[in-house]
Protein backbone atom coordinates (compact mmCIF):
# COMPACT_ATOMS: atom_id res chain seq x y z
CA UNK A 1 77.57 160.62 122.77
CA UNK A 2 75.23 162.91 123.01
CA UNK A 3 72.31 161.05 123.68
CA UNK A 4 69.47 162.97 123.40
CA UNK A 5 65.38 162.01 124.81
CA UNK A 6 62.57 163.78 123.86
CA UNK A 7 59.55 163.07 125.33
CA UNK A 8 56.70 164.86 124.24
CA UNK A 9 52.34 165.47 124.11
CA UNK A 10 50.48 163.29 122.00
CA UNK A 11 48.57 166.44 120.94
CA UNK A 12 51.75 168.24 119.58
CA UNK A 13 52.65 165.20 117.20
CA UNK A 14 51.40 167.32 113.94
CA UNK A 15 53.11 170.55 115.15
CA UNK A 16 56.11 169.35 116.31
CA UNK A 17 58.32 169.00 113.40
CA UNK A 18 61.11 166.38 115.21
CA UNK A 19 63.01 165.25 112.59
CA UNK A 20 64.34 169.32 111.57
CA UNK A 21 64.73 169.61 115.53
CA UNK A 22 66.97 166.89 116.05
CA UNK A 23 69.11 168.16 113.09
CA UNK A 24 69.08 171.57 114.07
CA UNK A 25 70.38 170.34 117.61
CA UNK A 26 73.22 168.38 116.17
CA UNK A 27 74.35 170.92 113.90
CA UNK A 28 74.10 174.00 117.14
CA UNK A 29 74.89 171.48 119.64
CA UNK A 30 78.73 169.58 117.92
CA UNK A 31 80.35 173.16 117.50
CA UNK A 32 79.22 173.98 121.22
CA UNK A 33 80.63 171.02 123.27
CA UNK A 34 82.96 170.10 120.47
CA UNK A 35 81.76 166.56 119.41
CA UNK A 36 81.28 164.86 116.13
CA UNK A 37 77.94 165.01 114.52
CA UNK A 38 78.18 161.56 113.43
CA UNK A 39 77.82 161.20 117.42
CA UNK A 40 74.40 162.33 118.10
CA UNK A 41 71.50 160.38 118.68
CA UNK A 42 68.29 161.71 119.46
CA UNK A 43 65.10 159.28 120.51
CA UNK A 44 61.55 160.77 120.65
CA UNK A 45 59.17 159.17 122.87
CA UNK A 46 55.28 160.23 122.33
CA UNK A 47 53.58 160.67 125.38
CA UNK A 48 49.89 159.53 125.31
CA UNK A 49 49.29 160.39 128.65
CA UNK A 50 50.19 163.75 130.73
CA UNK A 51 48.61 165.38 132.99
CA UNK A 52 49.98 169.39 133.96
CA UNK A 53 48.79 170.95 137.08
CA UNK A 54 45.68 170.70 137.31
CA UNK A 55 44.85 168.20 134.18
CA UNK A 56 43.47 170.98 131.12
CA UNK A 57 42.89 169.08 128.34
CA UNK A 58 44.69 172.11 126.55
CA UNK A 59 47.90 171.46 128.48
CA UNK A 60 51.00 169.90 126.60
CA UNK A 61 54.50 169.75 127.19
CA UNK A 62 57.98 168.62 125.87
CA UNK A 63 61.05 167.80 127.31
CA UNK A 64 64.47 167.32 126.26
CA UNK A 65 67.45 165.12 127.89
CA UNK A 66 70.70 166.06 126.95
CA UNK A 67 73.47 163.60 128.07
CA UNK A 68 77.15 164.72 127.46
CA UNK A 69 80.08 163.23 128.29
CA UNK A 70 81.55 164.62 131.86
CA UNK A 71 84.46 167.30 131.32
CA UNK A 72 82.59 170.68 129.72
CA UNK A 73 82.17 174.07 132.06
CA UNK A 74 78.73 174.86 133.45
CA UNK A 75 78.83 177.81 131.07
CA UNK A 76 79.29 175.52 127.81
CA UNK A 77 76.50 173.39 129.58
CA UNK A 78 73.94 176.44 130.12
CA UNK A 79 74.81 177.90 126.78
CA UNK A 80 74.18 174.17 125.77
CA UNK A 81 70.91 173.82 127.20
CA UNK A 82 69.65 177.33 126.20
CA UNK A 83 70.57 176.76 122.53
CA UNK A 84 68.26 173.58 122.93
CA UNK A 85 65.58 175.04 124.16
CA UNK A 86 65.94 178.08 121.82
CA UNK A 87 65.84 175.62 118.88
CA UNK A 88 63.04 173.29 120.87
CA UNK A 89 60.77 176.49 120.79
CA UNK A 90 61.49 177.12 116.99
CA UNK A 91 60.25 173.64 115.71
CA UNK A 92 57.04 173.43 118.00
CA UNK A 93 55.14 175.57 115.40
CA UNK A 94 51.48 177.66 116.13
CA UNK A 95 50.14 176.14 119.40
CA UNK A 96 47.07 175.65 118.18
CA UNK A 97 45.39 176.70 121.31
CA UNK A 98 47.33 174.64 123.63
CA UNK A 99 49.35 175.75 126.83
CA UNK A 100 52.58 173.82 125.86
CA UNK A 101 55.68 173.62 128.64
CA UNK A 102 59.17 173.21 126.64
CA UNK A 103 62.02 172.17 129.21
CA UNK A 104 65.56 171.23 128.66
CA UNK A 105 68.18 169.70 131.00
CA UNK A 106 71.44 168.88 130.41
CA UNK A 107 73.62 165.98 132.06
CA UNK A 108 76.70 164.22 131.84
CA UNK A 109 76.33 160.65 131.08
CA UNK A 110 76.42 158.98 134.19
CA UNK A 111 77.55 155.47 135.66
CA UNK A 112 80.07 153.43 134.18
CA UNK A 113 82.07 153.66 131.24
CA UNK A 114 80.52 154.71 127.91
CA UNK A 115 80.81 152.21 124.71
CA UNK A 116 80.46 152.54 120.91
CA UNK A 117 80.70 150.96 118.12
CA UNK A 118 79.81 151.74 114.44
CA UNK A 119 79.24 148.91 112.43
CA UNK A 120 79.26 149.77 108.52
């Protein structure tokens, strides 16, 4: 816990620097809901295909999934998700002429029991 999903625009791969996101999130994001940064994982899936309203070329968009374990306030949640998206915003870079859509929503992890182990 957290597990994070980013799915994002082929055409933002260059400009999207992921790798300082993802830190940047864990860093913001373990202080907030209170949880170990060894605990965050963040996945990023390139999308090859969108299409936005009415299918511009031009159009691009990201999205983040932030799973949490159940128990934090919907203001530590909002706060949460607004950091994210703050920080998501920061680390897209010039949009090189493209309309890009950032979105953020945050979850608790749901179904079942949640399991981890580290092996070292």
């Amino acid at each position: 816990m957290p597990q994070i999903t980013v799915e994002y625009s082929a055409q933002l791969a260059e400009r999207f620097d992921r790798r300082a996101f993802a830190l940047a999130l864990h860093a913001e994001a373990s202080a907030l809901i209170d949880s170990t940064l060894s605990s965050f994982k963040t996945r990023f899936h390139r999308l090859d295909e969108v299409v936005i309203g009415a299918g511009a070329e031009t159009d691009a968009m990201v999205h983040v999934d932030l799973a949490i374990l159940p128990g934090r306030s919907p203001e530590t949640k909002q706060k949460l998700g607004q950091t994210a998206l703050d920080l998501l915003v920061d680390h897209l870079g010039d949009a090189g002429g493209l309309s890009t859509q950032a979105t953020v929503k945050v979850r608790d992890l749901e179904g079942g029991h949640y399991h981890k182990h580290v092996l070292q």
